[in-house]
Structures are given as structure tokens and as C-alpha cells.
N, C-alpha and C. Protein backbone atom coordinates (compact mmCIF):
# COMPACT_ATOMS: atom_id res chain seq x y z
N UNK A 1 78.43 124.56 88.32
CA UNK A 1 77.39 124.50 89.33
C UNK A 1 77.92 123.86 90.62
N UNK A 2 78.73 123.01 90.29
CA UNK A 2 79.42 121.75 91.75
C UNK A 2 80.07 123.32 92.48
N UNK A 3 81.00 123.98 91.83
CA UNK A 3 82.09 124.39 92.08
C UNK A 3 81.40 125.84 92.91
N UNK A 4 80.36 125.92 92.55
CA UNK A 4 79.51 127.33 93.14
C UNK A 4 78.75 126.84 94.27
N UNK A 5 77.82 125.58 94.55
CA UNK A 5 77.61 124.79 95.76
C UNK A 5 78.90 124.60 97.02
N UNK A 6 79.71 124.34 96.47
CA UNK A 6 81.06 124.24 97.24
C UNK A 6 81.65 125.71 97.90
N UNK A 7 81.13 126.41 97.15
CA UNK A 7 81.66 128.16 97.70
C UNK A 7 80.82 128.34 98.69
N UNK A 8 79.54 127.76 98.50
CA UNK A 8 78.24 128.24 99.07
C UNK A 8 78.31 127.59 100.42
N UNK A 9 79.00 126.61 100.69
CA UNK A 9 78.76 125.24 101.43
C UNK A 9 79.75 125.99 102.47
N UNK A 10 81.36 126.22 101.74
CA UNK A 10 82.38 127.34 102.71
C UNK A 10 81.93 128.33 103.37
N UNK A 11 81.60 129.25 102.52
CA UNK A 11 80.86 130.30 102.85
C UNK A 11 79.78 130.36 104.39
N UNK A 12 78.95 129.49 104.19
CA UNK A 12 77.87 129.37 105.05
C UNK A 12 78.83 128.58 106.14
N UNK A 13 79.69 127.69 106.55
CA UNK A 13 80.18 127.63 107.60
C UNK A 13 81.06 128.59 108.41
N UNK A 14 80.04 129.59 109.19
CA UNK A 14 80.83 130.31 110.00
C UNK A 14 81.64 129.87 111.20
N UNK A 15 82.92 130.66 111.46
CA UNK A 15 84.29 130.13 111.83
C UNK A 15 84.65 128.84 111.43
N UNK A 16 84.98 128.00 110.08
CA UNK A 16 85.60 127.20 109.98
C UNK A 16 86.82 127.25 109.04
N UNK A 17 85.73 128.23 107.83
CA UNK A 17 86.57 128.30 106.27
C UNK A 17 87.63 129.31 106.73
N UNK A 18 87.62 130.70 107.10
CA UNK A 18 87.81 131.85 107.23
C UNK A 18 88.48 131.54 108.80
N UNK A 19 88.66 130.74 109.81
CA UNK A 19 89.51 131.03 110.81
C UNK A 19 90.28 131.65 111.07
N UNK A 20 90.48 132.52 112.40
CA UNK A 20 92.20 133.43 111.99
C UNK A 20 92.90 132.29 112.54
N UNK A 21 94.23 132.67 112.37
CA UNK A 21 95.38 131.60 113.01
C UNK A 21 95.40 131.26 114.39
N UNK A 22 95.83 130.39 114.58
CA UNK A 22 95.94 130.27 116.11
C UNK A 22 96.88 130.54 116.66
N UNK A 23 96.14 131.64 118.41
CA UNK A 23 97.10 132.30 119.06
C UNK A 23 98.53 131.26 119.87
N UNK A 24 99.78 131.81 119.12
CA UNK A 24 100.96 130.93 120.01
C UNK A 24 101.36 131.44 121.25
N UNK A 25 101.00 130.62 121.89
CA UNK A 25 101.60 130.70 123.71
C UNK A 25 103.12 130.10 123.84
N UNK A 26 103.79 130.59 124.75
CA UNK A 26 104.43 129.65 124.82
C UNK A 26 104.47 129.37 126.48
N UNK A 27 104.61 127.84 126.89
CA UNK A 27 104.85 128.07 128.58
C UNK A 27 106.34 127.25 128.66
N UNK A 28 106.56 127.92 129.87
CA UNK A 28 107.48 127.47 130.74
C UNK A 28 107.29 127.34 132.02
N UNK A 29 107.58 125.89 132.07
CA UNK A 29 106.93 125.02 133.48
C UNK A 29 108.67 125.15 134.42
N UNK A 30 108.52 125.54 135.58
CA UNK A 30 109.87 125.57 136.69
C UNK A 30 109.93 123.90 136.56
N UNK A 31 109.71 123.01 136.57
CA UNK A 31 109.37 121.44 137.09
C UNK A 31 109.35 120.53 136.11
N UNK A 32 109.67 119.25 136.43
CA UNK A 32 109.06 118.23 135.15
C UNK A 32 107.80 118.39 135.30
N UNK A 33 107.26 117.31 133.77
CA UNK A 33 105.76 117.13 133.50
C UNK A 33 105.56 116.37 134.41
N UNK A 34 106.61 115.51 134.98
CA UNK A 34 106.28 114.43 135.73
C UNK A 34 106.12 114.93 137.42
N UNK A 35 105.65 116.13 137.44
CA UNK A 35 105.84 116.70 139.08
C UNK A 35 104.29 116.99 139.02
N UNK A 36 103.35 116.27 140.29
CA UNK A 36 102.25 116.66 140.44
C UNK A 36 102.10 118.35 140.25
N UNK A 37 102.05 118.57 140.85
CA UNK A 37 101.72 120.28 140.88
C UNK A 37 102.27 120.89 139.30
N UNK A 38 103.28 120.36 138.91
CA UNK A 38 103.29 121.15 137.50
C UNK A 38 101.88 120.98 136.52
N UNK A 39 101.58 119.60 136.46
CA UNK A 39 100.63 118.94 135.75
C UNK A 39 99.39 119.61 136.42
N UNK A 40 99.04 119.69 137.37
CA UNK A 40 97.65 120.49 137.86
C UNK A 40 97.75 122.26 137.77
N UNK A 41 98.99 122.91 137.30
CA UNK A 41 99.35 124.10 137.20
C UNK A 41 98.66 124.16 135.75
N UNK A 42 99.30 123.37 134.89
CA UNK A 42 99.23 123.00 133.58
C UNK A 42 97.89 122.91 133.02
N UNK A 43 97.31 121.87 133.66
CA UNK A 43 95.62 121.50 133.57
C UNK A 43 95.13 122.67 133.42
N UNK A 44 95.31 123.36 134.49
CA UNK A 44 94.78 124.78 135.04
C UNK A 44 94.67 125.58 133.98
N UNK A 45 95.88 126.30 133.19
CA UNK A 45 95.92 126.80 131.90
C UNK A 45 95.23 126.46 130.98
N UNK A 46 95.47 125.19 130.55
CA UNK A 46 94.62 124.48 129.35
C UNK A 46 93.20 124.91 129.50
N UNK A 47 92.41 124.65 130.67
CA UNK A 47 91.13 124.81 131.03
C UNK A 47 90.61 125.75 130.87
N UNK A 48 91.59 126.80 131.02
CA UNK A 48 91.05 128.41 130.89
C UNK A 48 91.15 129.07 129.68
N UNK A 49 92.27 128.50 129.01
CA UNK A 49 92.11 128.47 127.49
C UNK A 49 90.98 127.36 126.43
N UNK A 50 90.38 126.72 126.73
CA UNK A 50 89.50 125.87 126.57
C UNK A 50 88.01 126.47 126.49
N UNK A 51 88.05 127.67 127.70
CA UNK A 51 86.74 128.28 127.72
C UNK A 51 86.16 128.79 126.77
N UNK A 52 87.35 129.44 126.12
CA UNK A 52 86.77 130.28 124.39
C UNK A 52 86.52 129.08 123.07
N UNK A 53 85.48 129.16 122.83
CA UNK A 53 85.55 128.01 121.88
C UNK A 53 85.77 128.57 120.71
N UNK A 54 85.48 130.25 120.85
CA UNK A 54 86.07 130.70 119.34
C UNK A 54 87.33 131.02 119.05
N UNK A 55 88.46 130.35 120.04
CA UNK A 55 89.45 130.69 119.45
C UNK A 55 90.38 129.76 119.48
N UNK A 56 91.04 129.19 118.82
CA UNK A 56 92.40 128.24 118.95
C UNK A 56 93.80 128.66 119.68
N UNK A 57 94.72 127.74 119.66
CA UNK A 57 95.56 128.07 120.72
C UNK A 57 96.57 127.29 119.91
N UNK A 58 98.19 127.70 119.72
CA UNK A 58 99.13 126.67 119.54
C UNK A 58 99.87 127.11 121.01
N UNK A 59 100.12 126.20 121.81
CA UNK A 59 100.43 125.71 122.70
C UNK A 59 101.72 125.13 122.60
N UNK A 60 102.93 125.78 122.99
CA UNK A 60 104.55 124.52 122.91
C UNK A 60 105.00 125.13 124.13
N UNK A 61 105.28 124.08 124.98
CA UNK A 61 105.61 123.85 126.29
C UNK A 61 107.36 123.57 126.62
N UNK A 62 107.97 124.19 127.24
CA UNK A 62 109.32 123.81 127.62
C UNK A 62 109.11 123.40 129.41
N UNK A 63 110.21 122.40 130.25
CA UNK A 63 110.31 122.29 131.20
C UNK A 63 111.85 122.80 132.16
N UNK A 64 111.63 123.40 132.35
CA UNK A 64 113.36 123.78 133.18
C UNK A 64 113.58 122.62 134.11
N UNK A 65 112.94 121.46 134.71
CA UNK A 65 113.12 120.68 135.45
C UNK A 65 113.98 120.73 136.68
N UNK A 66 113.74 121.83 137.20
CA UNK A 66 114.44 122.62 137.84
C UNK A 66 114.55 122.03 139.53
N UNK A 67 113.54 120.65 139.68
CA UNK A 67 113.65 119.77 141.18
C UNK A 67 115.09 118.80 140.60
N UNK A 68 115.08 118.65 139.43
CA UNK A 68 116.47 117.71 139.44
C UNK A 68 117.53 118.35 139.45
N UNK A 69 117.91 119.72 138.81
CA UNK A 69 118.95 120.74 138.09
C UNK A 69 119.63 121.34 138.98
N UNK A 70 118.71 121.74 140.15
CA UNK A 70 118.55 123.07 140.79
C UNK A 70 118.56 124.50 139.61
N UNK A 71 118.71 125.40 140.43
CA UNK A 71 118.74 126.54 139.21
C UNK A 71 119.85 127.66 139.56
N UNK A 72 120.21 128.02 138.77
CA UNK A 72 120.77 129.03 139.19
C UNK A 72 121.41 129.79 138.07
N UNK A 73 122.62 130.84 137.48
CA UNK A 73 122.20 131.35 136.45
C UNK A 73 123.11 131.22 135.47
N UNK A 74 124.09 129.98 135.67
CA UNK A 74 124.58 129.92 134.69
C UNK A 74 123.23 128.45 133.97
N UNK A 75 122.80 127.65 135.13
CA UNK A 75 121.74 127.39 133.89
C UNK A 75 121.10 127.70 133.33
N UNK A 76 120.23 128.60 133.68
CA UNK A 76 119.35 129.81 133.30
C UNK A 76 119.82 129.98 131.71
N UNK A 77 121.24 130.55 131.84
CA UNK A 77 121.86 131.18 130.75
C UNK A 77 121.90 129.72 129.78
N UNK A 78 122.41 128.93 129.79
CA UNK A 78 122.62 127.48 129.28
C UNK A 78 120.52 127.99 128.71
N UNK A 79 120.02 127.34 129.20
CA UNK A 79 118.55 126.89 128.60
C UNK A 79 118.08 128.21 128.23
N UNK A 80 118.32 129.44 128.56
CA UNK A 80 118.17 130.39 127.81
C UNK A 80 118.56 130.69 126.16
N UNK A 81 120.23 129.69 126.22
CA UNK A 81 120.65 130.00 124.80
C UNK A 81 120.14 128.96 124.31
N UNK A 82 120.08 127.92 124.76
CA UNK A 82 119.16 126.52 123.58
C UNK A 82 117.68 126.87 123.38
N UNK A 83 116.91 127.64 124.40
CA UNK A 83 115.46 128.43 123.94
C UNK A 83 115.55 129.24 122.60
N UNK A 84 117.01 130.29 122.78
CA UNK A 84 116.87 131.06 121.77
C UNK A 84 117.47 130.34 120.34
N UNK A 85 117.93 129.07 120.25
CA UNK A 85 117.87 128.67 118.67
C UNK A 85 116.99 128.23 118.92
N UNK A 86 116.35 127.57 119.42
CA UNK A 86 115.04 126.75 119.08
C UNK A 86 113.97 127.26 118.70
N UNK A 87 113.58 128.66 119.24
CA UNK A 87 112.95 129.54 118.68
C UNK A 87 112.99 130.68 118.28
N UNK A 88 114.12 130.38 117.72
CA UNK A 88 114.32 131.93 116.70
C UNK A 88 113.43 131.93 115.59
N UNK A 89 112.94 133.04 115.24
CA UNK A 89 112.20 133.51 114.55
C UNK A 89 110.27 133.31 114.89
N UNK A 90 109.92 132.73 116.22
CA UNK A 90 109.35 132.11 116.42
C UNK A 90 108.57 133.67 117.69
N UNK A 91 107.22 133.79 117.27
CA UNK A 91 106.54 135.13 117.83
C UNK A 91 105.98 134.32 118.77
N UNK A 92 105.39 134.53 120.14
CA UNK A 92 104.36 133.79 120.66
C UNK A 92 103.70 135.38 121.24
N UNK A 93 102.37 135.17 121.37
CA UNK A 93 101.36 136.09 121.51
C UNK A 93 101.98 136.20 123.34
N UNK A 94 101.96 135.32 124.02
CA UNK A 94 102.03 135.24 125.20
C UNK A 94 103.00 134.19 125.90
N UNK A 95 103.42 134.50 127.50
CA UNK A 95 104.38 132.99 127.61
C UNK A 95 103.27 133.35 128.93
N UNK A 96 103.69 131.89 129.37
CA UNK A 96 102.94 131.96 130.74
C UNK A 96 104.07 130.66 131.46
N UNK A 97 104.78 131.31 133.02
CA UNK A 97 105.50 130.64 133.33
C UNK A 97 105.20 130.08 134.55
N UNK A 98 105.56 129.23 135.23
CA UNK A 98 104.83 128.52 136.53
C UNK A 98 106.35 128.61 137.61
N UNK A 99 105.60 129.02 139.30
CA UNK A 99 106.83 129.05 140.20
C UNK A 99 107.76 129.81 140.26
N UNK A 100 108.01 130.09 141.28
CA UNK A 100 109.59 131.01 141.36
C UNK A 100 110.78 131.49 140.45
N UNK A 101 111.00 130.10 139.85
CA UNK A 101 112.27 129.79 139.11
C UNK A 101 112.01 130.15 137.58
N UNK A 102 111.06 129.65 137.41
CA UNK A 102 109.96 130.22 136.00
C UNK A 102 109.97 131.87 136.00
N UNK A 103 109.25 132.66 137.36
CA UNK A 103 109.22 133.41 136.65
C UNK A 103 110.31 134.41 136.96
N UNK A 104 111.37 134.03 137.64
CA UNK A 104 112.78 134.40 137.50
C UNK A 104 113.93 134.37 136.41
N UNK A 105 113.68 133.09 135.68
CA UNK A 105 114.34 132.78 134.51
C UNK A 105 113.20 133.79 133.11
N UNK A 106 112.19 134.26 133.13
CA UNK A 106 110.82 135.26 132.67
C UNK A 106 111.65 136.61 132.83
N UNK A 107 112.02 136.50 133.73
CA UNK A 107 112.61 137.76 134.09
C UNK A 107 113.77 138.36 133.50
N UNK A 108 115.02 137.28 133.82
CA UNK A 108 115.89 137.40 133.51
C UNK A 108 116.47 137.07 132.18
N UNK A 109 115.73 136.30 131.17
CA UNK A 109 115.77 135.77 130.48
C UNK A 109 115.08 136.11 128.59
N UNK A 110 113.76 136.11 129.38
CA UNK A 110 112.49 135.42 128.12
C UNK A 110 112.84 137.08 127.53
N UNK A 111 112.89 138.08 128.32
CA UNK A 111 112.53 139.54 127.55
C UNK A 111 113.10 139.68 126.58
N UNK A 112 114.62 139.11 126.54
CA UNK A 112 115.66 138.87 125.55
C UNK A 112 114.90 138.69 124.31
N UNK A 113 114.69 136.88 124.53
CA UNK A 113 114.31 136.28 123.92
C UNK A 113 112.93 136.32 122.60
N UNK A 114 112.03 137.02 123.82
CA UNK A 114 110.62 137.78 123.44
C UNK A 114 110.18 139.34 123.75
N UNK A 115 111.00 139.97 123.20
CA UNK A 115 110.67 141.59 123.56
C UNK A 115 109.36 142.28 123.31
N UNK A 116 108.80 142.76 124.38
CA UNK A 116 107.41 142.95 124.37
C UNK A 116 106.41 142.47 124.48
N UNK A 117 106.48 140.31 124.84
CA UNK A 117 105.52 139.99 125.56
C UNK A 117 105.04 140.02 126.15
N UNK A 118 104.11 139.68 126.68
CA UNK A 118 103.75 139.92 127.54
C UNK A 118 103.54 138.19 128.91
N UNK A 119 103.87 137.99 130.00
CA UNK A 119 104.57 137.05 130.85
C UNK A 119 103.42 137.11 131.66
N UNK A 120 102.64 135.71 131.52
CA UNK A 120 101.50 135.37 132.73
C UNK A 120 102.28 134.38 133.60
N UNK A 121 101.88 134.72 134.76
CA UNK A 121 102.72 133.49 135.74
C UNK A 121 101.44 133.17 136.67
N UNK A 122 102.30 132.30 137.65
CA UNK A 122 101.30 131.56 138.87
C UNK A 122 102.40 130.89 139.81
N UNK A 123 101.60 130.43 140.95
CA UNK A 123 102.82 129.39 141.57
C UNK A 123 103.34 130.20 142.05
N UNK A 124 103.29 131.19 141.98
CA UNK A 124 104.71 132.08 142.68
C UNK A 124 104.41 132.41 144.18
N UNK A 125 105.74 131.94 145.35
CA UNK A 125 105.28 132.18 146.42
C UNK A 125 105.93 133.01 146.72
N UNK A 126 106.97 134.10 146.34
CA UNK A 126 107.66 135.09 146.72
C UNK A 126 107.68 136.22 146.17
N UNK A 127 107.79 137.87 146.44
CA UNK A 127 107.58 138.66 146.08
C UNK A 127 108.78 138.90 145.57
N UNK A 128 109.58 138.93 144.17
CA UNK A 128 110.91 139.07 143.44
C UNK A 128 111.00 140.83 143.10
N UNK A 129 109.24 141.54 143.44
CA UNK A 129 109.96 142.31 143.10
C UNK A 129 108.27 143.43 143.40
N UNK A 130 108.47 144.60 143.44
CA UNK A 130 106.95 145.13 143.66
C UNK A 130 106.02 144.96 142.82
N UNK A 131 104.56 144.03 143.36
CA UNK A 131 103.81 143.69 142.69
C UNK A 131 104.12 142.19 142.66
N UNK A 132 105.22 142.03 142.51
CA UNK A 132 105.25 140.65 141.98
C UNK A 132 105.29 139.96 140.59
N UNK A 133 105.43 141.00 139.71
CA UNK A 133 105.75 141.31 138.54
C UNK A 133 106.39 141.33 137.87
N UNK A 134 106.91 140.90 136.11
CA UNK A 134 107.77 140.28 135.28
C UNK A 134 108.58 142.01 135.23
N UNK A 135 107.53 142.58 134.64
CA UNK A 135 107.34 144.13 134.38
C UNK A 135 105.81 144.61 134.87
N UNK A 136 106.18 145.80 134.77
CA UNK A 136 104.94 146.79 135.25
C UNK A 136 103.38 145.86 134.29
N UNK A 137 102.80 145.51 135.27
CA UNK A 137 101.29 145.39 134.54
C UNK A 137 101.15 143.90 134.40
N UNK A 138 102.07 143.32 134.09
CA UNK A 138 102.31 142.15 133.97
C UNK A 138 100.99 141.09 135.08
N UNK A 139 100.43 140.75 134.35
CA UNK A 139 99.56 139.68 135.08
C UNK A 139 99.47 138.55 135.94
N UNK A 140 99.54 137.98 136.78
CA UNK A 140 99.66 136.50 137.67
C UNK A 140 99.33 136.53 138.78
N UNK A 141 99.45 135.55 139.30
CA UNK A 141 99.06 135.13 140.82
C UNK A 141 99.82 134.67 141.37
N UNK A 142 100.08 134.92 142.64
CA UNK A 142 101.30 134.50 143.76
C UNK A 142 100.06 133.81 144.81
N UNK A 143 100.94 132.51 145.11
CA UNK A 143 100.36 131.82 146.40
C UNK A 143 100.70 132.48 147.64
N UNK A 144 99.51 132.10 148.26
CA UNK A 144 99.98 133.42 149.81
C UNK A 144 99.67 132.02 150.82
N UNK A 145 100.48 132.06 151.04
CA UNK A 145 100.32 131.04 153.06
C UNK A 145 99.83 131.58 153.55
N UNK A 146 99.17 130.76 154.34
CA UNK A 146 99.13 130.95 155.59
C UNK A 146 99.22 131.09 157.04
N UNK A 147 99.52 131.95 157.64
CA UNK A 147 100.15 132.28 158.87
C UNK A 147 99.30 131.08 159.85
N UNK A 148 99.82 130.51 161.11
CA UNK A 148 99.34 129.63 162.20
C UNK A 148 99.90 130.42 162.66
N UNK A 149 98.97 130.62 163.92
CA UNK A 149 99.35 131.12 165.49
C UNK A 149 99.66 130.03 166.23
N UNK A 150 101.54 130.34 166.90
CA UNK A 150 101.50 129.09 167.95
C UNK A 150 101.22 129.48 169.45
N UNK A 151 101.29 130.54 169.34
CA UNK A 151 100.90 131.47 170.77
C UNK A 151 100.06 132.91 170.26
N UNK A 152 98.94 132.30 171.70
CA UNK A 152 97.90 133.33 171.99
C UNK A 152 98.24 135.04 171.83
């Protein structure tokens, strides 16, 4: 009788017993954690993943720290090959990369790594390529300046 209350008790909590897994992201931040704008880039994500309450998220974050490093492609290649033991065997539903350098190293890099993800970016203030895009379709937002007139 305990053991049939207890089925009953599972059962009747919808989305708790029965959850699907949670979707793995992975991001890559251009910046330390410790760089304002990464951390409000960051926020930003979380928040919007936060909105769905029916769904979970595993979330693992890398930083290229790329204001101390600079970048260029033999590091690229360097943190490209310590990405790929670290997550070998390791699927993520999505990466989402922040800034220029992010989604240049996305580019040059992650497809390897993750064939057929699909690459959300932001931060990006330059057009790397038509659209602005990892690959065709590819989703994000590029910051656009704004022009000042110094003459009439």
C-alpha cells in the first residue's frame, strides 16, 4: 500500500519525476569573468534562459581572457586543443559566444570541435563575414555605433 501511495505521489507531480535532461550549452566568453561587460553579457544569457521555467539548462562556461592574452591564432589553436580534451565526448545542444574574438575563435575553431551546432553570439561589433554569421542562419546580434556628425 506505502509503495503504491509513493507511485501515486510521483506520478501526480507533473515535471518533476519524469523531467527530460537538461539542455547543455556551452559559452565562450572573449574576456575574463572579471571584465564588466563580460559579466552583464553573461547576466544577459542567464536571464533569457531563466524565462522558461519548464526547462533546465547545464550551463559550463570557458573564458579566452583575451584583454590579457591578446588573440591571435596560434592561441586560438593552443585553447582550441585544451577545449578539445576537455570536452571530448561532451555534446552541447548550443554554444553561445560573446565579442569579436569569441566569435572568431566560433568560427575558426568550435565547428571542429562541435560539428553541427549551432553558435549564438552577441557583442559583436564587426561584420567577419555576410550577415555576420558563424554559418548561414546562424543567430546573434552585432552592436552597431553610432555615427556623430562633426560637420553640417
Amino acid at each position: 500500500m506505502i509503495l503504491f501511495v509513493a507511485i501515486l505521489f510521483v506520478a501526480a507531480a507533473p515535471g518533476r519525476a519524469f523531467a527530460a535532461p537538461p539542455v547543455e550549452i556551452l559559452v565562450v566568453h572573449a574576456y575574463s569573468q572579471e571584465y564588466p561587460w563580460t559579466r552583464g553579457q553573461h547576466l544577459g544569457f542567464m536571464n533569457g534562459l531563466a524565462r522558461d521555467p519548464h526547462r533546465a539548462y547545464d550551463v559550463r562556461v570557458e573564458y579566452l581572457d583575451t584583454k590579457r592574452t591578446g588573440y591571435d591564432e596560434a592561441y586560438a589553436t593552443s585553447v582550441a586543443r585544451h577545449l578539445g580534451e576537455k570536452y571530448r565526448g561532451y555534446g552541447p545542444a548550443a554554444v553561445y559566444v560573446t565579442d569579436d574574438n569569441g566569435l572568431s575563435f566560433a568560427r575558426n575553431h568550435l565547428g571542429d570541435l562541435f560539428p553541427g551546432v549551432p553558435v549564438f553570439f552577441s557583442g559583436v561589433k564587426t561584420r567577419q563575414s555576410p550577415g555576420c554569421s558563424i554559418r548561414s542562419g546562424s543567430p546573434g546580434c552585432s552592436r552597431r555605433r553610432r555615427s556623430r556628425r562633426t560637420s553640417p
